[in-house]
Protein backbone atom coordinates (compact mmCIF):
# COMPACT_ATOMS: atom_id res chain seq x y z
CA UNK A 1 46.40 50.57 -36.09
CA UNK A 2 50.07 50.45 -36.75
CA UNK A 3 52.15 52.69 -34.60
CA UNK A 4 52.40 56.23 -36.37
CA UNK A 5 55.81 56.19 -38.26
CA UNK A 6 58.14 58.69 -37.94
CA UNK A 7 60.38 57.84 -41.04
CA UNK A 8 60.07 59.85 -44.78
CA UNK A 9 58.45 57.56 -46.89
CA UNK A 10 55.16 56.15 -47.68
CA UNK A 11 52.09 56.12 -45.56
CA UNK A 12 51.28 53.16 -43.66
CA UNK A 13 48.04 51.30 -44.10
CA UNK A 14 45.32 50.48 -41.93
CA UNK A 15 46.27 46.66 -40.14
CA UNK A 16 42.54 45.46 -40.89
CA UNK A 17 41.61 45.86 -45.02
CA UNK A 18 37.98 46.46 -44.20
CA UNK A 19 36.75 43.24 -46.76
CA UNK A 20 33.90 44.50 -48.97
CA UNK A 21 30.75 42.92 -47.70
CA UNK A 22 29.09 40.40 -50.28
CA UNK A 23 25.80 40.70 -48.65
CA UNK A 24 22.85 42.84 -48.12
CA UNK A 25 22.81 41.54 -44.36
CA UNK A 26 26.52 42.24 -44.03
CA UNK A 27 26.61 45.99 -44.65
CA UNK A 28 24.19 46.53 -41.50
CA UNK A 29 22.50 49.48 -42.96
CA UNK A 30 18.75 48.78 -43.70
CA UNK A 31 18.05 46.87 -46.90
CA UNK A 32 15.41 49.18 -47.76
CA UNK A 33 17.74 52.54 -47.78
CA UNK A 34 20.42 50.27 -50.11
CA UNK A 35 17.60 50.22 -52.70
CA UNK A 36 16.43 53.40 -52.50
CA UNK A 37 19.64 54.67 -53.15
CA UNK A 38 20.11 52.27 -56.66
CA UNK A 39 16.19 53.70 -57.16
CA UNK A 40 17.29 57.88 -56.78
CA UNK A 41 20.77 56.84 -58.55
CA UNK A 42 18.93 55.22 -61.98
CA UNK A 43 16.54 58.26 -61.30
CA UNK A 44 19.68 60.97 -61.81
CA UNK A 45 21.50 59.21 -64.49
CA UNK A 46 18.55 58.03 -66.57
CA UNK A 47 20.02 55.04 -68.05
CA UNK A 48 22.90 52.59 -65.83
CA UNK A 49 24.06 49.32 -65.78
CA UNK A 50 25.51 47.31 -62.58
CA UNK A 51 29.40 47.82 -62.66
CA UNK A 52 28.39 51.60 -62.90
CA UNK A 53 25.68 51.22 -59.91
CA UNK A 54 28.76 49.29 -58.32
CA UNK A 55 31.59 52.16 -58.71
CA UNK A 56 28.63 55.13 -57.92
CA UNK A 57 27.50 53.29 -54.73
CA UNK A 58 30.39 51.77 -53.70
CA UNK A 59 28.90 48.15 -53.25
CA UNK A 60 30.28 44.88 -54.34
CA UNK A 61 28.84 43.63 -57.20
CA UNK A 62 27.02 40.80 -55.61
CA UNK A 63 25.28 42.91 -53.22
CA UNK A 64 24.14 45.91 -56.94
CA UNK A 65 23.05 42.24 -58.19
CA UNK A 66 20.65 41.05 -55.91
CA UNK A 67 19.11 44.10 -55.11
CA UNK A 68 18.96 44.26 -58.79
CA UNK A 69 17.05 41.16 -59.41
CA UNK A 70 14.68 42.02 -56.19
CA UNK A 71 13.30 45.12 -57.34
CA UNK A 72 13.75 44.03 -61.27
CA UNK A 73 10.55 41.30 -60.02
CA UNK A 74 8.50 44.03 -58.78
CA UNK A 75 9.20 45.96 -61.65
CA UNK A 76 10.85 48.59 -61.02
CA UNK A 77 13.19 48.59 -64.19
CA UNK A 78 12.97 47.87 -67.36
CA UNK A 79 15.79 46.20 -69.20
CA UNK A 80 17.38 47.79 -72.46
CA UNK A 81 20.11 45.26 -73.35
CA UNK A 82 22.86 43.46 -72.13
CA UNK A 83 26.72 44.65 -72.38
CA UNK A 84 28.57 41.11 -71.92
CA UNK A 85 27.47 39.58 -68.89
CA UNK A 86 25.95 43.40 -67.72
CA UNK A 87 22.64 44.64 -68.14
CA UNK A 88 21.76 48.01 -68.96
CA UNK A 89 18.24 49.17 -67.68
CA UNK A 90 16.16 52.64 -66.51
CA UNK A 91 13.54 52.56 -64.71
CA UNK A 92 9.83 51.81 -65.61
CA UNK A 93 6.73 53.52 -64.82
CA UNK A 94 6.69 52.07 -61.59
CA UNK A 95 10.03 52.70 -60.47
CA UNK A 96 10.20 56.23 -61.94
CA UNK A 97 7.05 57.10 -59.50
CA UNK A 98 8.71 55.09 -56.89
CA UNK A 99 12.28 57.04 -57.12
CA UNK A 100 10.33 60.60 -57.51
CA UNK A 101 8.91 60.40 -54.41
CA UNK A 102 11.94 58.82 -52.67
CA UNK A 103 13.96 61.86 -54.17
CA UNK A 104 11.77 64.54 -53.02
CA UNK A 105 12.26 62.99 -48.79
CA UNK A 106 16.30 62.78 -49.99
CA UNK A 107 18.20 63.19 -52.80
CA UNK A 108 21.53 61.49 -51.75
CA UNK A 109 22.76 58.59 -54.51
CA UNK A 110 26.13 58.94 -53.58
CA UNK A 111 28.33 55.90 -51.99
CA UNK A 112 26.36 53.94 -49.22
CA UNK A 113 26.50 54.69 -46.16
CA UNK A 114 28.27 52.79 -43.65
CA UNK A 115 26.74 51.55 -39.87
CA UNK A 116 27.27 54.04 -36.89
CA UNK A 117 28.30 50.39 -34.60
CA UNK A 118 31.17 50.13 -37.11
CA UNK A 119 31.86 53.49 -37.44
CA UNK A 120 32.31 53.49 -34.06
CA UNK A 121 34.36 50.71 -33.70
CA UNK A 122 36.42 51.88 -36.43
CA UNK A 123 37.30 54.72 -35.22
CA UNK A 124 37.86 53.58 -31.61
CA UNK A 125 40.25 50.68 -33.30
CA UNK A 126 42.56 53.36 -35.32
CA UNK A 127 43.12 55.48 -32.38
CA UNK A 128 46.83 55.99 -32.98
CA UNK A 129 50.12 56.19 -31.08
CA UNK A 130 52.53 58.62 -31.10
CA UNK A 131 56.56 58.31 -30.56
CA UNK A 132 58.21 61.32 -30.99
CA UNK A 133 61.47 62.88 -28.63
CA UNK A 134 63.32 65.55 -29.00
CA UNK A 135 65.37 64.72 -31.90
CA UNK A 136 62.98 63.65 -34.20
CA UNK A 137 60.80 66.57 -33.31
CA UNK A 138 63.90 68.50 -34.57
CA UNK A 139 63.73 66.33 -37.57
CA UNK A 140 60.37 66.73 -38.56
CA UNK A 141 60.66 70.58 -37.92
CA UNK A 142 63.85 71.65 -39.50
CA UNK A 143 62.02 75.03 -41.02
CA UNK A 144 61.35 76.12 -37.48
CA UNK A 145 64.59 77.93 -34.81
CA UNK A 146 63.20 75.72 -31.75
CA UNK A 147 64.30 75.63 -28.62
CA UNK A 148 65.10 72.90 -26.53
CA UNK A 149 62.73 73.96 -23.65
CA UNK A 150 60.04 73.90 -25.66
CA UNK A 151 60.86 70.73 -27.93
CA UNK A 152 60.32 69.44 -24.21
CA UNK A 153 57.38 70.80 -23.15
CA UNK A 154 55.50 70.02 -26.92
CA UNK A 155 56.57 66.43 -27.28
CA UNK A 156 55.26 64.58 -24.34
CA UNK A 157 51.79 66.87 -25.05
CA UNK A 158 51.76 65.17 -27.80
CA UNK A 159 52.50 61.87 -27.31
CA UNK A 160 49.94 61.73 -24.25
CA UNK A 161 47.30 62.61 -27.18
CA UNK A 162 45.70 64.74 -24.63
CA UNK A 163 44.36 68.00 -25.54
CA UNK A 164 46.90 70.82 -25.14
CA UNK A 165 46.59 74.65 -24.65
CA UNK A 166 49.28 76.99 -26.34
CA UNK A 167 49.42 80.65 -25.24
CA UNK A 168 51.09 83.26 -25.04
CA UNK A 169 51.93 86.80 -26.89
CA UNK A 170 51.40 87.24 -30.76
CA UNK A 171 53.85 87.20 -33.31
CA UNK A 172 55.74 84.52 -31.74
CA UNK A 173 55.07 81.72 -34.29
CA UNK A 174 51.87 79.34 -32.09
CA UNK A 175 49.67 78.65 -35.50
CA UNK A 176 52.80 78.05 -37.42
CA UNK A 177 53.75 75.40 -34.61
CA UNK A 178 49.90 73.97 -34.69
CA UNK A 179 50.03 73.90 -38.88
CA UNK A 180 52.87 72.02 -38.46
CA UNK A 181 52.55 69.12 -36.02
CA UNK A 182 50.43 66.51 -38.88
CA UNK A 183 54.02 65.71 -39.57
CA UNK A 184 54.05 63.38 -36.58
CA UNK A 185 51.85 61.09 -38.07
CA UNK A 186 52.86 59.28 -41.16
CA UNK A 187 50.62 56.25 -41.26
CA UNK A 188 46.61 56.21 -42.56
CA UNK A 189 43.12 55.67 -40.88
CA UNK A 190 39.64 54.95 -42.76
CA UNK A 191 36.87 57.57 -43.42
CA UNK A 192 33.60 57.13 -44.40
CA UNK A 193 31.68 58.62 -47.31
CA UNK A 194 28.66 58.60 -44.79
CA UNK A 195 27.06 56.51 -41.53
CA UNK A 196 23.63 55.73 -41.62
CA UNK A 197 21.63 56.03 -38.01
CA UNK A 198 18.05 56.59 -37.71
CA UNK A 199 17.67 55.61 -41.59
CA UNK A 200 19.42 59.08 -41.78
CA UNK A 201 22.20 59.66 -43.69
CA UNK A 202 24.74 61.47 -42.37
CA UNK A 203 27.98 62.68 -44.41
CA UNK A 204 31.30 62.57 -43.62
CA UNK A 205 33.86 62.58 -45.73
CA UNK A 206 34.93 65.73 -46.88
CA UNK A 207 37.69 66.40 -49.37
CA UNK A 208 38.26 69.85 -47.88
CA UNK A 209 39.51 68.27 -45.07
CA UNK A 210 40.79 64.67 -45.73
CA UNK A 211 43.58 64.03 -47.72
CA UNK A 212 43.01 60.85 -49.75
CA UNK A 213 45.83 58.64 -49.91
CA UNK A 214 45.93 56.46 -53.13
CA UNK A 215 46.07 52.70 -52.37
CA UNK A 216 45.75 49.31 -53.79
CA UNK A 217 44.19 47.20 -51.15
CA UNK A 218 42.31 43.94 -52.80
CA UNK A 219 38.84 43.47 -51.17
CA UNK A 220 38.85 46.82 -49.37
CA UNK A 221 35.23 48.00 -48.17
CA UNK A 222 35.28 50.86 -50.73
CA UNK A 223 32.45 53.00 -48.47
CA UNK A 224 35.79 53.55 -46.55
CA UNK A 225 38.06 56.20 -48.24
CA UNK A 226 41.82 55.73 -46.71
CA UNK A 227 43.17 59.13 -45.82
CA UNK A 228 46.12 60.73 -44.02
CA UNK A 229 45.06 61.10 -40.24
CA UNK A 230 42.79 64.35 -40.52
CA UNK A 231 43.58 68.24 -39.31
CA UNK A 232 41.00 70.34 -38.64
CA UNK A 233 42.11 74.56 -38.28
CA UNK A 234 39.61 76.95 -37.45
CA UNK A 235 39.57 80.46 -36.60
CA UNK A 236 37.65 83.52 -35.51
CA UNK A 237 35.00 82.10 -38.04
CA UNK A 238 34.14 79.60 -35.31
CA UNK A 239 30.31 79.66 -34.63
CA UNK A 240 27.62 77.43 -32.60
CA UNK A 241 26.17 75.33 -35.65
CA UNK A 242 29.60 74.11 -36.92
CA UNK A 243 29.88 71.91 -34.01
CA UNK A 244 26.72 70.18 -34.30
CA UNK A 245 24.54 68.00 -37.10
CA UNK A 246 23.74 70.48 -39.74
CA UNK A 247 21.03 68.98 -42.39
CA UNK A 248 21.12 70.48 -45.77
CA UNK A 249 18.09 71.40 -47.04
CA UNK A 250 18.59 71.02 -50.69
CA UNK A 251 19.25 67.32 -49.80
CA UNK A 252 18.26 65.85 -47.12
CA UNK A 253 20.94 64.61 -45.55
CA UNK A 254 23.02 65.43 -42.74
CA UNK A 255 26.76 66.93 -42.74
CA UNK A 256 29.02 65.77 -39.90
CA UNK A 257 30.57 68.64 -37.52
CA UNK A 258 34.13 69.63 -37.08
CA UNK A 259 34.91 67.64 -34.67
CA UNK A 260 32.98 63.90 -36.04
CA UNK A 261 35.41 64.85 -39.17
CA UNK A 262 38.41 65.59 -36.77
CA UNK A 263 38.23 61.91 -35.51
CA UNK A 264 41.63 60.08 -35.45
CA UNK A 265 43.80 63.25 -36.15
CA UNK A 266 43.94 66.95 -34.67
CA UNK A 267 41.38 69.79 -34.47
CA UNK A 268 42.89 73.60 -33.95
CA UNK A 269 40.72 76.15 -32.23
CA UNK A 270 43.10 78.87 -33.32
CA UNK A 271 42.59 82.65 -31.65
CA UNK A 272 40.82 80.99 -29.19
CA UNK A 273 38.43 83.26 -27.64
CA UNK A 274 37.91 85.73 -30.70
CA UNK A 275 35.81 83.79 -32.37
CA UNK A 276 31.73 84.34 -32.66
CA UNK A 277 30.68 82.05 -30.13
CA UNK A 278 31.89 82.79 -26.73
CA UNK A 279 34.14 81.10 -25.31
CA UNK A 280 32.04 79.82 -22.10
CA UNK A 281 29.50 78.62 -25.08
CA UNK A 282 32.70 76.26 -26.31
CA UNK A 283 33.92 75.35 -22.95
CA UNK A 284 30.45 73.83 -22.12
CA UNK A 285 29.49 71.90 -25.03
CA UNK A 286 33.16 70.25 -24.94
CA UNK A 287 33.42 70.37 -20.76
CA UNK A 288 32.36 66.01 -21.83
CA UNK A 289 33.81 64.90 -24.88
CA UNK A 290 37.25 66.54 -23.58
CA UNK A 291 36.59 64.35 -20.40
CA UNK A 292 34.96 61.20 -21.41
CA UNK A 293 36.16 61.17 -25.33
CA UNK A 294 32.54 60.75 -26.22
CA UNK A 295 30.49 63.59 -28.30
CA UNK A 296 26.42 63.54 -28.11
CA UNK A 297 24.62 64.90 -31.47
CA UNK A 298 21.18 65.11 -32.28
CA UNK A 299 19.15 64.75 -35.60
CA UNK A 300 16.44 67.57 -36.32
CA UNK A 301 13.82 65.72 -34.78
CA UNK A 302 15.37 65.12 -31.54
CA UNK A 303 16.84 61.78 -31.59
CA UNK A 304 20.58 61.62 -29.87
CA UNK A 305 23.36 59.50 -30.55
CA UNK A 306 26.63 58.71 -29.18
CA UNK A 307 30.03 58.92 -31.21
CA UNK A 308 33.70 59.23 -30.44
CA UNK A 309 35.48 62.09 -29.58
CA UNK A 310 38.54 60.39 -30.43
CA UNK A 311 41.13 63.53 -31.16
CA UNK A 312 43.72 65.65 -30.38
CA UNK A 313 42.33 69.20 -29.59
CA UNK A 314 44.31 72.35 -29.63
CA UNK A 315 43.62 75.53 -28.09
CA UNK A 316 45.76 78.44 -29.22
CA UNK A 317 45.58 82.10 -27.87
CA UNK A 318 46.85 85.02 -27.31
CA UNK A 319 44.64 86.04 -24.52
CA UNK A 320 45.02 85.61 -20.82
CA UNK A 321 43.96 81.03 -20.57
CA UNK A 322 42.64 82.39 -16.69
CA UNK A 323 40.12 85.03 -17.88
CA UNK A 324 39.19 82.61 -21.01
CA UNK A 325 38.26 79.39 -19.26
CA UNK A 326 37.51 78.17 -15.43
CA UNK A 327 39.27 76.55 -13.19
CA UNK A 328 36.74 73.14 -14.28
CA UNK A 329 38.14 73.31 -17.80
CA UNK A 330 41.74 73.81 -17.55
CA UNK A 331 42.09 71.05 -15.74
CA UNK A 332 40.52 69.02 -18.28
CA UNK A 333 43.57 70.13 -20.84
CA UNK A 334 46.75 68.94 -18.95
CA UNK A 335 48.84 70.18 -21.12
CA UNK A 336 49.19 73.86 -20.95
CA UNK A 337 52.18 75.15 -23.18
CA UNK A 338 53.60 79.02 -22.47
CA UNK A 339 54.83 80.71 -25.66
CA UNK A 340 56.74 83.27 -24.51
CA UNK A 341 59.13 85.69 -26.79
CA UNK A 342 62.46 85.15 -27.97
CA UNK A 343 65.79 85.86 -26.56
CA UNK A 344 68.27 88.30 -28.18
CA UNK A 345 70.05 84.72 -29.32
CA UNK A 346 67.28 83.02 -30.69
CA UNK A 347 66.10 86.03 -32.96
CA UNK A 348 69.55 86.13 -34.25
CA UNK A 349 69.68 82.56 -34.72
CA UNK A 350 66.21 82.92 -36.92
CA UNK A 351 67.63 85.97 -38.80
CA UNK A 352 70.40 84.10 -40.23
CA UNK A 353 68.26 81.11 -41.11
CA UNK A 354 65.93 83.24 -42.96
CA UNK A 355 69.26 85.47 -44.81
CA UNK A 356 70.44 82.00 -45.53
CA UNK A 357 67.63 80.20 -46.86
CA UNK A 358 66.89 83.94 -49.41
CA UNK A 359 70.56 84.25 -50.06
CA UNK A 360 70.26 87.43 -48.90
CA UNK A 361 73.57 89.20 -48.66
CA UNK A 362 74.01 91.26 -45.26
CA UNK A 363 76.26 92.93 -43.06
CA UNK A 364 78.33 90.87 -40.25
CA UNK A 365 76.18 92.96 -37.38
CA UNK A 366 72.54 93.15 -39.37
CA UNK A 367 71.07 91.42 -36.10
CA UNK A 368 72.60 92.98 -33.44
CA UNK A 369 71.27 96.42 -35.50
CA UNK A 370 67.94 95.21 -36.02
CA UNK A 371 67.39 93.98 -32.21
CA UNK A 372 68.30 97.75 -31.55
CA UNK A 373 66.15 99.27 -34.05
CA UNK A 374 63.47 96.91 -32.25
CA UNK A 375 64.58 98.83 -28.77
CA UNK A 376 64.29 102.21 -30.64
CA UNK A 377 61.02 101.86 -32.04
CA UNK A 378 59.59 100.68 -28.32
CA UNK A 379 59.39 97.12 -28.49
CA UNK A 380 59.31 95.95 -24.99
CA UNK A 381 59.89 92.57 -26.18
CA UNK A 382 61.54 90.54 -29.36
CA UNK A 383 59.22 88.47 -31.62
CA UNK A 384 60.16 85.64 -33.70
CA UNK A 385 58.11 87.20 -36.50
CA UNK A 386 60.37 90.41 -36.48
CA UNK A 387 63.47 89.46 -38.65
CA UNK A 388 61.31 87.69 -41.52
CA UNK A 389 58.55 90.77 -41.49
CA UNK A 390 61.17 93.39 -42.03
CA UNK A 391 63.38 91.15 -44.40
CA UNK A 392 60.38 90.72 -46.50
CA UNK A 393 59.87 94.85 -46.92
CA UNK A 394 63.34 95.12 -47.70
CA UNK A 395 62.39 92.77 -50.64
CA UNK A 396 59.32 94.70 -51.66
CA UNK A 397 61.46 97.72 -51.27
CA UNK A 398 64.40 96.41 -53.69
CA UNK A 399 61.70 95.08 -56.21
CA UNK A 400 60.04 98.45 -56.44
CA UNK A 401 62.98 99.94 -56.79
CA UNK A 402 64.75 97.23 -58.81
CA UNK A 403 68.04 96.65 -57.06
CA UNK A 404 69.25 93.66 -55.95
CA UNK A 405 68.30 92.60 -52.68
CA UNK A 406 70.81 93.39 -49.98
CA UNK A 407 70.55 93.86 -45.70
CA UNK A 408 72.33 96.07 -44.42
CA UNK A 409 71.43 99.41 -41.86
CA UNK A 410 69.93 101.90 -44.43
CA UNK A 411 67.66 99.55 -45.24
CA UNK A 412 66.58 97.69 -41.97
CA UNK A 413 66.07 101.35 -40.42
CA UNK A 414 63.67 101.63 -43.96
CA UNK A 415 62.25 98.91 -43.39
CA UNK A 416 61.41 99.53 -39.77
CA UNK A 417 59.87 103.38 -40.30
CA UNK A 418 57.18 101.16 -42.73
CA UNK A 419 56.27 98.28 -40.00
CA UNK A 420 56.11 100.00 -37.05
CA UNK A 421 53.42 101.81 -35.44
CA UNK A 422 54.02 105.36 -34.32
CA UNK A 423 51.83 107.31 -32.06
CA UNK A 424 50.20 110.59 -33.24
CA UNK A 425 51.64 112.55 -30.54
CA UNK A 426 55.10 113.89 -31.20
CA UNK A 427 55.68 114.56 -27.44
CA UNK A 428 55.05 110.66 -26.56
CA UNK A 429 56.73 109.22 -29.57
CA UNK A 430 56.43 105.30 -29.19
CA UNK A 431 56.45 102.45 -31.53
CA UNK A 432 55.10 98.65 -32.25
CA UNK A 433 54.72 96.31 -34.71
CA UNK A 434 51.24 95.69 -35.99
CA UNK A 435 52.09 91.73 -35.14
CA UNK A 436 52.11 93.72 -31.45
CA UNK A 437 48.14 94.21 -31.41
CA UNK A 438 47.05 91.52 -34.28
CA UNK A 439 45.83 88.24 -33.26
CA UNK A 440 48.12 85.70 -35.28
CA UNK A 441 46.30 86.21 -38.46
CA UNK A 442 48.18 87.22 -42.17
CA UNK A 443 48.27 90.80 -42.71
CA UNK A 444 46.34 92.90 -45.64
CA UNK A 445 49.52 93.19 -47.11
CA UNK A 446 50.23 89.20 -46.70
CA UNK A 447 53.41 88.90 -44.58
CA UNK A 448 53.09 86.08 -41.97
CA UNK A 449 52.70 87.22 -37.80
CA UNK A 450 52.38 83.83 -36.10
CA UNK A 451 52.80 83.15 -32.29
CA UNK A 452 55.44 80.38 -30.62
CA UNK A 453 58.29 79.96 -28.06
CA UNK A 454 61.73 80.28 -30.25
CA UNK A 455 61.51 79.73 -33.33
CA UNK A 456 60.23 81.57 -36.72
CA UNK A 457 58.27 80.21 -39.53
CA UNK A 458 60.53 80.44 -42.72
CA UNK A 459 58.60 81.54 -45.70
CA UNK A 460 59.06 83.23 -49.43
CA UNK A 461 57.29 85.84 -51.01
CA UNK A 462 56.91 85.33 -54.29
């Protein structure tokens, strides 16, 4: 693959145009699966001809028209007319007995599937390489207050392509860091609709998580989609069978985990160690691919098979990394990234960014009263998230009240009696923000708490 770009602009393309094969031999699936998917496709639509077999199963036209012709001499279809040099045809008796059964075992007739050797090999080929410093980090992050200590901590993370662990206390901006770091990568890798092993089918591609990137490449394999490099965020919803072969029932065919769709781009475990599976569950299944870069699945029946575990993976917590993981593991993610709260400067410095980019008019000494209001209220510590949470109640406040937005004491000190906690007893009158005891997620009421190390996630309500 091309080196991933770091310019605005478009996305570059894959250096090999996979060339659409013109032969039953050369798409290395078995012959007998190619026409059993033509069979179960005539046996959806009824009535096709070959440029539509050709666009529905993604096959070059010379490979729809011999396996055509094959099963047209056993007669499996029966020919209704001919559109130029086309034929349109359904299927006969024959074929329609043939394709029933076949559809009850599987009812894919989507796009072929595509070899698990060259899936392999493809992804092992567009394994990618990042150049990033400090500067362009800067550049690629301007809606972020970052710090130079950790611009230089987080860019040689991630040009090693090594896994990397981000902790640290909440409300300090680490998922809006994570949600933010596909920017490095501006060129484009290949994804299959599906890989074939075992005469299985097994899918891949999913539009949920790969963004398609429209491109005109002449002779391009088209059972390859061409998509941005893929990202992968998960939460607390984490469980045991998202990270292995799941077969759907209604179908019979087999959906790809997280992490086979994550290859060639990122994968965020985010709240790592909240989620439903524990966390020694996830440490052991991944104690390998993390180590080796290989993944081992296994179909229903019992059959393993090897595939890459060619991505960047990206642990972020909250919790104490020492009472989460071993001593085994952590030294298996070399990069290990501290996200610790902001100084009095920085939180100033992301105040005025966020007054700026709102137009928000406010007094010369708005952040120097709000740090103190912080103090007052018993914040041991500043969070990045503090200036944009209470700027965004002051906005709720002067919509409900419809007067024009403005920041200034009476209304921070407002502001702050809303988002801070108090304690029931009068006698032992303390104070946090609910960021304080969340775990990075967005609030019932929809304002943003995200960890990281100096900076703040801009954002609008609207």
């Amino acid at each position: 693959m091309k080196t991933a770009g770091m310019g605005k602009g478009k996305e570059e393309l894959p250096l090999f145009p996979f060339k659409a094969p013109d032969s039953l031999e050369g798409l290395d699936i078995p012959e007998s699966l190619v026409e059993d998917l033509m069979l179960r496709r005539l046996y959806v639509t009824g009535t096709s001809n070959l440029r539509s077999l050709t666009q529905a199963l993604k096959l070059s036209f010379a490979v729809v028209h011999t396996v055509f012709q094959r099963l047209r001499k056993e007669q499996f279809f029966e020919v209704k007319g001919m559109e130029g040099q086309d034929y349109t045809f359904t299927l006969s008796a024959k074929g329609q007995e043939f394709a029933r059964k076949s559809f009850e075992l599987c009812r894919y007739s989507g796009p072929a599937p595509v070899s698990l050797k060259d899936y392999r090999n493809t992804v092992r080929a567009q394994i990618g390489k990042v150049s990033v410093n400090r500067s362009k980090l800067m550049e690629l992050l301007p809606d972020l207050v970052l710090t130079e200590g950790f611009l230089d901590q987080l860019g040689p993370a991630l040009v090693s392509q090594n896994s990397i662990f981000i902790y640290g206390p909440t409300g300090n901006g680490k998922t809006s860091i994570v949600n933010r770091l596909p920017r490095i990568y501006q060129d484009v890798v290949a994804i299959p609709y599906a890989i074939e092993f075992d005469r299985q089918i097994i899918v891949v591609y999913d539009p949920v998580v790969h963004q398609r990137v429209e491109a005109d490449v002449h002779g391009l394999d088209t059972r390859w989609v061409l998509c941005r490099r893929p990202y992968v965020f998960v939460g607390g919803e984490l469980e045991p069978s998202m990270l292995e072969l799941k077969v759907d029932r209604s179908t019979g065919v087999y959906v790809a985990p997280l992490q086979m769709k994550a290859n060639n781009g990122m994968l965020v475990i985010d709240d790592f160690g909240r989620q439903i599976l524990s966390p020694e569950y996830l440490l052991n299944r991944w104690i390998v691919p993390l180590d080796r870069r290989v993944d081992y699945l296994s179909l229903s029946y019992g059959v393993k098979f090897e595939i890459p575990f060619e991505m960047t993976v990206i642990f972020s917590t909250n919790l104490d990394p020492l009472k989460l993981a071993d001593e085994a593991f952590l030294r298996r993610i070399q990069n290990k990234i501290f996200v610790e709260p902001v100084s009095p400067e920085v939180f100033d410095r992301i105040f005025h960014q966020i007054t700026e980019k709102k137009s928000a008019p406010h007094e010369t000494d708005s952040a120097d009263f709000l740090r103190k209001l912080c103090s007052q209220f018993g914040c041991k510590e500043l969070r990045a998230c503090y200036p944009g949470d209470i700027i965004n109640i002051i906005e709720s406040i002067s919509a409900y009240e419809g007067i024009p937005l403005e920041i200034n004491k009476a209304n921070l000190t407002r502001a702050a009696n809303i988002y801070f906690t108090k304690t029931a007893d009068p006698g032992k009158e303390t104070s946090r923000s609910s960021s304080a005891k969340g775990t990075g997620e967005r609030r019932a009421d929809g304002l943003k708490q995200r960890p990281g190390f100096g900076f703040y996630e801009v954002t609008h309500t609207s």
